[in-house]
PDB file of N, CA and C in Angstrom:
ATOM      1  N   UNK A   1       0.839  -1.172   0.000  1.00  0.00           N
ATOM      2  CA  UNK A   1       0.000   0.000   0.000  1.00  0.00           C
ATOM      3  C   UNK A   1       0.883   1.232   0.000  1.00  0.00           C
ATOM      4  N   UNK A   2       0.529   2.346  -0.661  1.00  0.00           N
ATOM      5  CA  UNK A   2       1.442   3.600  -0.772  1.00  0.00           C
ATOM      6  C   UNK A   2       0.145   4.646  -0.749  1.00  0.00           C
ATOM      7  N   UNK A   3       0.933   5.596   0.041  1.00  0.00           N
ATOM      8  CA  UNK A   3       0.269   7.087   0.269  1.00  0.00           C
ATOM      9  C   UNK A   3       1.300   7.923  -0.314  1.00  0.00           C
ATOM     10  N   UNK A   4       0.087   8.521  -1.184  1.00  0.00           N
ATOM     11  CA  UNK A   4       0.316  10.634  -1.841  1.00  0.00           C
ATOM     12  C   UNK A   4      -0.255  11.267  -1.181  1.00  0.00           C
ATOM     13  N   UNK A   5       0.012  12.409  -1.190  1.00  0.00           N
ATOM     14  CA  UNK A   5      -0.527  13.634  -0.594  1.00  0.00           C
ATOM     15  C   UNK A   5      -0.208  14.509  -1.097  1.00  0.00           C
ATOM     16  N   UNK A   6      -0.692  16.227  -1.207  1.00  0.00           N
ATOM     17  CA  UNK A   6      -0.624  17.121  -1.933  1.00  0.00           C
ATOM     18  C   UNK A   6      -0.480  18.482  -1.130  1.00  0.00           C
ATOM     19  N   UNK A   7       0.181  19.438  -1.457  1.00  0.00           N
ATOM     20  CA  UNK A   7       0.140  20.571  -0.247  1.00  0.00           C
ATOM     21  C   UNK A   7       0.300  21.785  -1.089  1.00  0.00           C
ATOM     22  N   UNK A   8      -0.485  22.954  -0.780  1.00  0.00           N
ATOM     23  CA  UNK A   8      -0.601  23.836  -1.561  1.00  0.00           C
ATOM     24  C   UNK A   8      -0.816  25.064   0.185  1.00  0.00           C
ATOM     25  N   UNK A   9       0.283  26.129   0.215  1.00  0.00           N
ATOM     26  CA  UNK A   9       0.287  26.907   1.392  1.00  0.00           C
ATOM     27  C   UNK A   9       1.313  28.312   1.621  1.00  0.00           C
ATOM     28  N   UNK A  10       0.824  29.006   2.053  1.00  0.00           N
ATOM     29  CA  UNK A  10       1.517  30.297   2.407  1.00  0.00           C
ATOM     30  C   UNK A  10       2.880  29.867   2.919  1.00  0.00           C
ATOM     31  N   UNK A  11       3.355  29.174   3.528  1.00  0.00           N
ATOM     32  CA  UNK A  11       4.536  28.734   4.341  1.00  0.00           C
ATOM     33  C   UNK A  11       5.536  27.492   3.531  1.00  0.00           C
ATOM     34  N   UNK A  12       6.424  27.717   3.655  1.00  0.00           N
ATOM     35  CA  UNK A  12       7.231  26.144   3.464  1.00  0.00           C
ATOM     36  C   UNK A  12       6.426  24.689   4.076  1.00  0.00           C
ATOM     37  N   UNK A  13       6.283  23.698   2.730  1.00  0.00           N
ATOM     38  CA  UNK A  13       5.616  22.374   2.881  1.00  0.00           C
ATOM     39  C   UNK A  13       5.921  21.529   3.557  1.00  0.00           C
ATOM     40  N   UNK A  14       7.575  21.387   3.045  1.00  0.00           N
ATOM     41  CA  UNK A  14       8.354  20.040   3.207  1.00  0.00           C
ATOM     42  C   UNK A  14       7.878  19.517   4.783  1.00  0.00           C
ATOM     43  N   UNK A  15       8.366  19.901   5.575  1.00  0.00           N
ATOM     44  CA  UNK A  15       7.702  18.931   7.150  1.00  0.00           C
ATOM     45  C   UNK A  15       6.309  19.184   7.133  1.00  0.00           C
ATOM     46  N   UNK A  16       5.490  20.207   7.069  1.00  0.00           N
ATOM     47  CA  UNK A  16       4.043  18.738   7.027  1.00  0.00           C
ATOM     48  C   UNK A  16       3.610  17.943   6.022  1.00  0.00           C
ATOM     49  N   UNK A  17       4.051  18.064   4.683  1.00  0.00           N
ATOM     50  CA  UNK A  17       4.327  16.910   3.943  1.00  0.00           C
ATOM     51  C   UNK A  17       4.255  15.904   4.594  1.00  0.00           C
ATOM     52  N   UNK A  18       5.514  15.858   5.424  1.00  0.00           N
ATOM     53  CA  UNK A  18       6.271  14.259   5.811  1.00  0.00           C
ATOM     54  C   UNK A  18       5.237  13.883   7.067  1.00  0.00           C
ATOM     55  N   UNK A  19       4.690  14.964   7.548  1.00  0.00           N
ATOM     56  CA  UNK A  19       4.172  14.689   9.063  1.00  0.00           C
ATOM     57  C   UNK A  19       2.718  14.168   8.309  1.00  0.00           C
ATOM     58  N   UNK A  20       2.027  14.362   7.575  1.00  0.00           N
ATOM     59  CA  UNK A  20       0.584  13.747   6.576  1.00  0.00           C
ATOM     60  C   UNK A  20       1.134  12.442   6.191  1.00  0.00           C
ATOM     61  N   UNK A  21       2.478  12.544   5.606  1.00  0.00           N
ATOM     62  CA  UNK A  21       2.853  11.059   4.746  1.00  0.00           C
ATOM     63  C   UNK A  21       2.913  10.207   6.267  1.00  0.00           C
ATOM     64  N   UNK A  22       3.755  10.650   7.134  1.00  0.00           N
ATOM     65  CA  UNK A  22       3.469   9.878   8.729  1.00  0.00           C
ATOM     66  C   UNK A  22       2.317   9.567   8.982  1.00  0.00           C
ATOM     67  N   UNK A  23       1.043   9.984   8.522  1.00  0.00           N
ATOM     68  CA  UNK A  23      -0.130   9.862   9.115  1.00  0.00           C
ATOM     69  C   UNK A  23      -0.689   8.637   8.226  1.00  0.00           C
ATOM     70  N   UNK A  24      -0.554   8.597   7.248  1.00  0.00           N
ATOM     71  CA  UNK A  24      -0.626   8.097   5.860  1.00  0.00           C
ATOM     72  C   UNK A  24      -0.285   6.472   5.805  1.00  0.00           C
ATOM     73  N   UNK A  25       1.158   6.483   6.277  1.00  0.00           N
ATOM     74  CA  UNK A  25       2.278   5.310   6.695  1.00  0.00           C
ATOM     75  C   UNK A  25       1.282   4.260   6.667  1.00  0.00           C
ATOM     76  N   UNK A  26       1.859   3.163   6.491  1.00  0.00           N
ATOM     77  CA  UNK A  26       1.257   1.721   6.817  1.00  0.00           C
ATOM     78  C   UNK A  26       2.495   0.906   6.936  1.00  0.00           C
ATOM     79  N   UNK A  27       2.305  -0.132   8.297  1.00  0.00           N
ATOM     80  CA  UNK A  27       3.928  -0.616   8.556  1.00  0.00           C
ATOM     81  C   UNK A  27       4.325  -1.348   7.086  1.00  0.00           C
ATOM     82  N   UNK A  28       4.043  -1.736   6.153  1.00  0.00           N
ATOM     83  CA  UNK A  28       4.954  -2.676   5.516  1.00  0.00           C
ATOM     84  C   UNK A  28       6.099  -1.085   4.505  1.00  0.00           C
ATOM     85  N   UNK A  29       5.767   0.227   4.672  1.00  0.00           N
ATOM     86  CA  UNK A  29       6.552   0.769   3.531  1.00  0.00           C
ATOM     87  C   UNK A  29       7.776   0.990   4.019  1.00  0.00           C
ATOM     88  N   UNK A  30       8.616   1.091   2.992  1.00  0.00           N
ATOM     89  CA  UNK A  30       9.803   1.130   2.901  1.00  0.00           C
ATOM     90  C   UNK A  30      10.479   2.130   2.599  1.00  0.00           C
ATOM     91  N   UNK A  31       9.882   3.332   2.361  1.00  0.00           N
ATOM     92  CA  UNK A  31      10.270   4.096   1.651  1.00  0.00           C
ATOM     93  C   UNK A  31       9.580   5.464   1.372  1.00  0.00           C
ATOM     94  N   UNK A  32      10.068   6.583   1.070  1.00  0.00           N
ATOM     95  CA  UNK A  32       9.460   7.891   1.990  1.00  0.00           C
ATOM     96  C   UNK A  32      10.171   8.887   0.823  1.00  0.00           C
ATOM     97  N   UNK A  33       9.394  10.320   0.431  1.00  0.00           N
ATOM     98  CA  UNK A  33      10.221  11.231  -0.288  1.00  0.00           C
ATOM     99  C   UNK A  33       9.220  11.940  -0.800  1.00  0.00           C
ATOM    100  N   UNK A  34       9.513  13.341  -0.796  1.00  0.00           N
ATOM    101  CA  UNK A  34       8.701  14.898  -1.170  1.00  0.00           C
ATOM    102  C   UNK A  34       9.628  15.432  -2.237  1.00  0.00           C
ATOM    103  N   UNK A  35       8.516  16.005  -3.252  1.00  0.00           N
ATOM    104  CA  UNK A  35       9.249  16.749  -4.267  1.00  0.00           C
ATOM    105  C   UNK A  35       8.222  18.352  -4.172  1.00  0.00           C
ATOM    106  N   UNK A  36       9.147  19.215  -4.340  1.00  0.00           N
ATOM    107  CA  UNK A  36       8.841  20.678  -3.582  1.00  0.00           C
ATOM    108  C   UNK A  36       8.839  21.547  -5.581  1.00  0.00           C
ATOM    109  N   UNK A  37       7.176  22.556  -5.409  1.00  0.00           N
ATOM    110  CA  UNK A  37       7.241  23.177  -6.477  1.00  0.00           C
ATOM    111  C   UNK A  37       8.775  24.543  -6.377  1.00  0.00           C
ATOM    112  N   UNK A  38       9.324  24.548  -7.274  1.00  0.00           N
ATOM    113  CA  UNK A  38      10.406  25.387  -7.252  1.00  0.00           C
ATOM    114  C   UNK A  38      11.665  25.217  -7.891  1.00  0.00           C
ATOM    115  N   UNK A  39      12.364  25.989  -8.220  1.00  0.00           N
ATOM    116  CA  UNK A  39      13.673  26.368  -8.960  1.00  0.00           C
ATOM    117  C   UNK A  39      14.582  24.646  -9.167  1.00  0.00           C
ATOM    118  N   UNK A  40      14.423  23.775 -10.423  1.00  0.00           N
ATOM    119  CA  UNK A  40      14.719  22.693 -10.302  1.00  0.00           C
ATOM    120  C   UNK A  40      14.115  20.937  -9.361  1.00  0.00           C
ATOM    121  N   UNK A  41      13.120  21.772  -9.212  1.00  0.00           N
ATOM    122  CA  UNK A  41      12.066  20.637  -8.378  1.00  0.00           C
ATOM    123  C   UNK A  41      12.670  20.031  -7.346  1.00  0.00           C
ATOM    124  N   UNK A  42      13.002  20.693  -6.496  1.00  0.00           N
ATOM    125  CA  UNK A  42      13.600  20.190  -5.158  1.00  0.00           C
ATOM    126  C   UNK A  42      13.343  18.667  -4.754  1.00  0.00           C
ATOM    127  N   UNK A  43      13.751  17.994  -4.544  1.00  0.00           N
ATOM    128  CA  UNK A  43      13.438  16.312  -4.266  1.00  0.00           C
ATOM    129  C   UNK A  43      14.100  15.519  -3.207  1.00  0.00           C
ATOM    130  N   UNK A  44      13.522  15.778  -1.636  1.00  0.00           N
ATOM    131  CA  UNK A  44      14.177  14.628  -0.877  1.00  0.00           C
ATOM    132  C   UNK A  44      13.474  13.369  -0.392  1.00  0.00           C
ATOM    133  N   UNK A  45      14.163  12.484  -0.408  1.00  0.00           N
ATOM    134  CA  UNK A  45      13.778  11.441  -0.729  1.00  0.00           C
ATOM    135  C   UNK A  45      14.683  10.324   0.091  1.00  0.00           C
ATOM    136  N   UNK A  46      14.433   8.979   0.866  1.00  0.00           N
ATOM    137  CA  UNK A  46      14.985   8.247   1.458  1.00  0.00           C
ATOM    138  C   UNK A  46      14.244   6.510   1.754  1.00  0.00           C
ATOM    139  N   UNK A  47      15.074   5.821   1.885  1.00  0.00           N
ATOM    140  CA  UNK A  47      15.042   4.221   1.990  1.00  0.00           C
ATOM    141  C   UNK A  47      14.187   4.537   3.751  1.00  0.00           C
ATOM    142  N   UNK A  48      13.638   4.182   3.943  1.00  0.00           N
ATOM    143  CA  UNK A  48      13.052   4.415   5.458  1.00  0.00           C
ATOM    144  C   UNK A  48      11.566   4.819   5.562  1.00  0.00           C
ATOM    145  N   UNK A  49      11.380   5.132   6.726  1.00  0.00           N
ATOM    146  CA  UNK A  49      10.137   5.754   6.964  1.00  0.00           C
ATOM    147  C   UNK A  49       9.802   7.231   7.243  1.00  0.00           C
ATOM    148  N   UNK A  50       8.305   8.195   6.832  1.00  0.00           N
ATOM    149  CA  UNK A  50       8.599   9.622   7.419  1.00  0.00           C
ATOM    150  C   UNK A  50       8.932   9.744   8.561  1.00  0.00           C
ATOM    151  N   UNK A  51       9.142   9.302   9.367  1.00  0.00           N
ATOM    152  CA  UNK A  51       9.739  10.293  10.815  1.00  0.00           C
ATOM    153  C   UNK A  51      10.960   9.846  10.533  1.00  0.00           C
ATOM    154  N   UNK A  52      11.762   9.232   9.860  1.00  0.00           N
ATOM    155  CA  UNK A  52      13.132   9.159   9.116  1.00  0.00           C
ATOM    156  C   UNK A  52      13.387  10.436   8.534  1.00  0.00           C
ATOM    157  N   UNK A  53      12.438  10.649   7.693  1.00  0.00           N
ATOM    158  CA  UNK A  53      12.449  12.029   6.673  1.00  0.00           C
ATOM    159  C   UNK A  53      12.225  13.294   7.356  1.00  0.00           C
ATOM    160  N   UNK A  54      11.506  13.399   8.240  1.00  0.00           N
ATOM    161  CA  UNK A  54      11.280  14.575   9.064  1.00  0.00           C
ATOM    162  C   UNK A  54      12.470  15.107   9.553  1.00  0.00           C
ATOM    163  N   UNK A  55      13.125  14.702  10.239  1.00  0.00           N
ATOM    164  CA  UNK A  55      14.370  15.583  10.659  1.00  0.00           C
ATOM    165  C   UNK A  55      15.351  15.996   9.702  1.00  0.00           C
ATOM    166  N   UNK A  56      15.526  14.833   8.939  1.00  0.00           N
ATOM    167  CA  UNK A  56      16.817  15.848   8.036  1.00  0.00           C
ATOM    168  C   UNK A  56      15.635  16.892   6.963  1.00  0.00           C
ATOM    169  N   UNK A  57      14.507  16.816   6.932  1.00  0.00           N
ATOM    170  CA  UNK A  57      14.162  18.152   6.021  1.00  0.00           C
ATOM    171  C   UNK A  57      13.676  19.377   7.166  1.00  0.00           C
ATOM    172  N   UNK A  58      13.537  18.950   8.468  1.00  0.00           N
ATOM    173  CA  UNK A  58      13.599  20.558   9.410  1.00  0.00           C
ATOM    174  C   UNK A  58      15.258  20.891   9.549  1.00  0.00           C
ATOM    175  N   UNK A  59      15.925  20.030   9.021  1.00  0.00           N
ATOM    176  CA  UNK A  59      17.489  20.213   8.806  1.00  0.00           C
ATOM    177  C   UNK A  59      17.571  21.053   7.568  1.00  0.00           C
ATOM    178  N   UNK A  60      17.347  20.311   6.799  1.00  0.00           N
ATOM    179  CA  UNK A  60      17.293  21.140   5.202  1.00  0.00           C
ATOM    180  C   UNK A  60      16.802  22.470   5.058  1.00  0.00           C
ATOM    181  N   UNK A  61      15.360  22.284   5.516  1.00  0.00           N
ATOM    182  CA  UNK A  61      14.491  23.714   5.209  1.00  0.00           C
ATOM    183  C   UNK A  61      14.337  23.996   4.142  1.00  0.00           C
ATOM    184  N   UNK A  62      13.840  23.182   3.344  1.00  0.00           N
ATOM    185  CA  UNK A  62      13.736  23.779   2.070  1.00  0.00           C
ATOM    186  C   UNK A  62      12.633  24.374   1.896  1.00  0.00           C
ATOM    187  N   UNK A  63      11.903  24.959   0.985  1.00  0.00           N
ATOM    188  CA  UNK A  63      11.781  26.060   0.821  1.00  0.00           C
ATOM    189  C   UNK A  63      10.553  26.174   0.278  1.00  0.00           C
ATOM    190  N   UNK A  64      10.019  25.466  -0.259  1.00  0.00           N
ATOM    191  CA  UNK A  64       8.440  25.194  -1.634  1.00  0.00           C
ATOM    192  C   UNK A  64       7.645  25.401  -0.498  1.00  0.00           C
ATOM    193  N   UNK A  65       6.661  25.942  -1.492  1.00  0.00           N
ATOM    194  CA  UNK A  65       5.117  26.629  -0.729  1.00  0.00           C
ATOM    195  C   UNK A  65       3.841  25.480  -1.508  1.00  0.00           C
ATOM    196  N   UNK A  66       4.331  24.462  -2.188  1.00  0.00           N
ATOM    197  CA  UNK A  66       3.525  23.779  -2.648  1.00  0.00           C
ATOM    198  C   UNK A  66       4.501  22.326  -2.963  1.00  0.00           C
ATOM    199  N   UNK A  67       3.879  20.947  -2.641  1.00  0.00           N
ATOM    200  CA  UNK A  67       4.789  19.782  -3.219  1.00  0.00           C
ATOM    201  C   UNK A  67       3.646  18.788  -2.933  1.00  0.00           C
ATOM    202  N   UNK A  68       4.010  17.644  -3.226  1.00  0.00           N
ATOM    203  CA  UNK A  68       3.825  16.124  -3.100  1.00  0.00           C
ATOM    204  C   UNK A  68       4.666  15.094  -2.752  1.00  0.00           C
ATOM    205  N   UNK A  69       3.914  14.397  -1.618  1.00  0.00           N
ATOM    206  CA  UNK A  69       4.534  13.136  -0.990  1.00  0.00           C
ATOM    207  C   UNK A  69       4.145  12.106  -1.236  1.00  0.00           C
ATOM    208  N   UNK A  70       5.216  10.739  -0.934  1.00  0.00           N
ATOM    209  CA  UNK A  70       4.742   9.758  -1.368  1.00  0.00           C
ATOM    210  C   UNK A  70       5.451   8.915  -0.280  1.00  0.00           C
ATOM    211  N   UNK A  71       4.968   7.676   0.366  1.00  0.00           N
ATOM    212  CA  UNK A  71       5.211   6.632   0.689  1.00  0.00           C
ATOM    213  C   UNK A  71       5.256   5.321  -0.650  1.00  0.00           C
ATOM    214  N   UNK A  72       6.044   4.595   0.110  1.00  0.00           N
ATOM    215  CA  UNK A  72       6.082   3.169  -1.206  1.00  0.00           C
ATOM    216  C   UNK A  72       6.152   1.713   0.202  1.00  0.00           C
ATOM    217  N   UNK A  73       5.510   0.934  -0.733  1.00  0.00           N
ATOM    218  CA  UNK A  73       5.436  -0.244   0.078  1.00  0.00           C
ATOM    219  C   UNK A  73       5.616  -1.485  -1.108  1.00  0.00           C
ATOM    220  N   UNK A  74       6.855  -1.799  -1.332  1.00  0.00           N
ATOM    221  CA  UNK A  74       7.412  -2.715  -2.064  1.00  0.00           C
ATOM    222  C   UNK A  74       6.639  -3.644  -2.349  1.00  0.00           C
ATOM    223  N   UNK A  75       5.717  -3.968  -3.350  1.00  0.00           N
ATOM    224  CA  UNK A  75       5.308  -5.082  -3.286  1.00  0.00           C
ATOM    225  C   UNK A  75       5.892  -6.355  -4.256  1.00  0.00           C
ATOM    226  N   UNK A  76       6.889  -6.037  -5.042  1.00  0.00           N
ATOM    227  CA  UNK A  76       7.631  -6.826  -5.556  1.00  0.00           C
ATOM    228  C   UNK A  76       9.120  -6.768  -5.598  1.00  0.00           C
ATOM    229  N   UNK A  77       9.221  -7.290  -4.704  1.00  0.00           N
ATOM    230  CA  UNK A  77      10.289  -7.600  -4.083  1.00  0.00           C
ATOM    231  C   UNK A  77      10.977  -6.164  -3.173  1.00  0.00           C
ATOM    232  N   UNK A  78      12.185  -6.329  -2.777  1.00  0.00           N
ATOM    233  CA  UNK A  78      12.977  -5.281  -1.969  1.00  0.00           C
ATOM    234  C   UNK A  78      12.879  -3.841  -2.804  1.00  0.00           C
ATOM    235  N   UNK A  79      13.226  -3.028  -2.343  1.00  0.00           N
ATOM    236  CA  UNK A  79      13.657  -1.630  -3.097  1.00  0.00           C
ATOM    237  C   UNK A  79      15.025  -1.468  -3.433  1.00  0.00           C
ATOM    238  N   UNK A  80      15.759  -1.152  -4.424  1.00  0.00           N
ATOM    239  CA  UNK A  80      16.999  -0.901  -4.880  1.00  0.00           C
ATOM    240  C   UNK A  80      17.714  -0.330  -3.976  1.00  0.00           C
ATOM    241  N   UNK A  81      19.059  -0.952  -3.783  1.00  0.00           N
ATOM    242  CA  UNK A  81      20.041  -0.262  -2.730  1.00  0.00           C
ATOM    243  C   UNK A  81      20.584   1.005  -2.488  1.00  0.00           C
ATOM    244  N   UNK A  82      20.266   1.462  -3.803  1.00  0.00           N
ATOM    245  CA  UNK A  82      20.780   3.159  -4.234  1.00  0.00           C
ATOM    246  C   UNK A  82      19.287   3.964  -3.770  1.00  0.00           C
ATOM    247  N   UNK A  83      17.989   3.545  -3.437  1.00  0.00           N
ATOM    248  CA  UNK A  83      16.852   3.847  -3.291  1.00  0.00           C
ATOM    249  C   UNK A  83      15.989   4.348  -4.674  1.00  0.00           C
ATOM    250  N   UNK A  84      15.623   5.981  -4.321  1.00  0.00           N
ATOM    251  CA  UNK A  84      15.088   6.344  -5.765  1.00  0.00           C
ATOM    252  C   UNK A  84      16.333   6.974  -6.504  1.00  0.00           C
ATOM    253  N   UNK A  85      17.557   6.916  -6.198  1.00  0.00           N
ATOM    254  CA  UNK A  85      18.518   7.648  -6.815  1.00  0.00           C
ATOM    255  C   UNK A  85      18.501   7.414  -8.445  1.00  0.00           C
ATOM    256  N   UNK A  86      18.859   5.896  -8.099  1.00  0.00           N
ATOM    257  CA  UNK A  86      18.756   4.878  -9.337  1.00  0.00           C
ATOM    258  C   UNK A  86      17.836   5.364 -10.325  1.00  0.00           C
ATOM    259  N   UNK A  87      16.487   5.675 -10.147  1.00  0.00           N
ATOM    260  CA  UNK A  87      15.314   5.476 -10.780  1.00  0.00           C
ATOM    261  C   UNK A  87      15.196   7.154 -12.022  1.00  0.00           C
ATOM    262  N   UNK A  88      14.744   6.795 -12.841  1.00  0.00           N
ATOM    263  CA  UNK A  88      14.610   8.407 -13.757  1.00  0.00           C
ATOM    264  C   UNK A  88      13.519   9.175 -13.035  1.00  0.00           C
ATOM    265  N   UNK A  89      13.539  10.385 -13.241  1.00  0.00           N
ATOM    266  CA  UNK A  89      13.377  11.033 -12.655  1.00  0.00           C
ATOM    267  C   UNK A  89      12.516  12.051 -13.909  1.00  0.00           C
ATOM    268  N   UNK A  90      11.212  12.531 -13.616  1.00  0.00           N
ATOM    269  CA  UNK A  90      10.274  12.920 -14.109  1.00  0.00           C
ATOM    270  C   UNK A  90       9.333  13.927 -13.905  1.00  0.00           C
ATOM    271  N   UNK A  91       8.720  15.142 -14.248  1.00  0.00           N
ATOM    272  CA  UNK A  91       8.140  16.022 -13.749  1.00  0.00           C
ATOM    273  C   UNK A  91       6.895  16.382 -14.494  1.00  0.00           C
ATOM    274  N   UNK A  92       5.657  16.653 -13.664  1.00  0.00           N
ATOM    275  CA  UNK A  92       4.256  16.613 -14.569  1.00  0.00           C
ATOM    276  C   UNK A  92       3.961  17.742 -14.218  1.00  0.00           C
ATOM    277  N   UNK A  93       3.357  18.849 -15.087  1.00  0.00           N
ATOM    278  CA  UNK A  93       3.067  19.747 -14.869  1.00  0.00           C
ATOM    279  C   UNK A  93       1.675  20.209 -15.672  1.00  0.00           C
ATOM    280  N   UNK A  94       0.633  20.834 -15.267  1.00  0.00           N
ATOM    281  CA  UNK A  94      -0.489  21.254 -15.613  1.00  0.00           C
ATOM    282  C   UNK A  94      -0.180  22.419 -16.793  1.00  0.00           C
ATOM    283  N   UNK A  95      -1.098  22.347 -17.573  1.00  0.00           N
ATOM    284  CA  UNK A  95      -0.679  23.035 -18.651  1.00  0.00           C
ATOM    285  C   UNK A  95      -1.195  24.484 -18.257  1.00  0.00           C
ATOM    286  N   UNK A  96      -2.098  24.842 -17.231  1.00  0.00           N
ATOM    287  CA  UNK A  96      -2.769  26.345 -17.258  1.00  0.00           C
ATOM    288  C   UNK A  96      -1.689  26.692 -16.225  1.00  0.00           C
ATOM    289  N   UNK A  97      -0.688  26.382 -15.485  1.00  0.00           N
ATOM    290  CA  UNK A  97       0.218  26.566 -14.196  1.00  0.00           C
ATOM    291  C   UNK A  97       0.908  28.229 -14.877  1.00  0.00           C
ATOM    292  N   UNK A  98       0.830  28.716 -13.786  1.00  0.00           N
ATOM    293  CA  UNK A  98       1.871  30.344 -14.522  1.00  0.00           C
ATOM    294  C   UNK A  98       3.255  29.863 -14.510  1.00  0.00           C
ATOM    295  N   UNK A  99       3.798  30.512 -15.110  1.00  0.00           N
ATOM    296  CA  UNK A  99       5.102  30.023 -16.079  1.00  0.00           C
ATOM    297  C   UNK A  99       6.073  28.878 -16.529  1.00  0.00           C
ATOM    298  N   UNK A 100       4.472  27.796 -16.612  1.00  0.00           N
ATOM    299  CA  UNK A 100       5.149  26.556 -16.665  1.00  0.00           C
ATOM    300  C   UNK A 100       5.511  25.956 -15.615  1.00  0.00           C
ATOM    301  N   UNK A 101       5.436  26.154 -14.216  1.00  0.00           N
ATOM    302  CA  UNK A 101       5.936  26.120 -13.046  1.00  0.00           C
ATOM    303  C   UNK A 101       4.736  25.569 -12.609  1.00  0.00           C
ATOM    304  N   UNK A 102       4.453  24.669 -11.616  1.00  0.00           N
ATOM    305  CA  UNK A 102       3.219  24.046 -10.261  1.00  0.00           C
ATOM    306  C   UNK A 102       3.305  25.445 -10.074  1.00  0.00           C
TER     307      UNK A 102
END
């Protein structure tokens, strides 16, 4: 089972992102990571669980006033040792968005 979530706000996202994706959690996932609207699509991301992720992004501080989270719960087989590093990397964007930008 995997949880998204979506955040759209006056303030920086990234920790309640992770604190919703915490809420979200179901024990079998493995795996945890927010991508933040802004200058190169900010993306942290980790092998673990959100309260894994929570501290190093009130570490980080990054910066987006809008992003999406995701939990993953492996269902075929393990997750890659490199995590999502490995994986391509992709960005969707709404076509009415002002300047091409979320």
């Amino acid at each position: 089972m995997c949880g998204i979530v979506g955040m759209v706000n006056g303030h920086p996202v990234a920790v309640d992102l992770a604190a919703a994706l915490g809420r979200l959690q179901y024990r079998g996932d493995d795996s945890v990571g927010v991508a933040l609207a802004g200058p190169g699509l900010p993306v942290h991301r980790i092998l673990g669980r959100a309260t894994d992720l929570l501290p190093l992004l009130e570490a980080a501080r990054p910066n987006g006033h809008a992003g999406i989270g995701h939990t993953r719960w492996a269902t075929h087989g393990r997750p890659p040792a490199c995590g999502w590093a490995c994986q391509a990397r992709a960005t969707v964007r709404h076509p009415r968005s002002r300047s091409g930008r979320a």
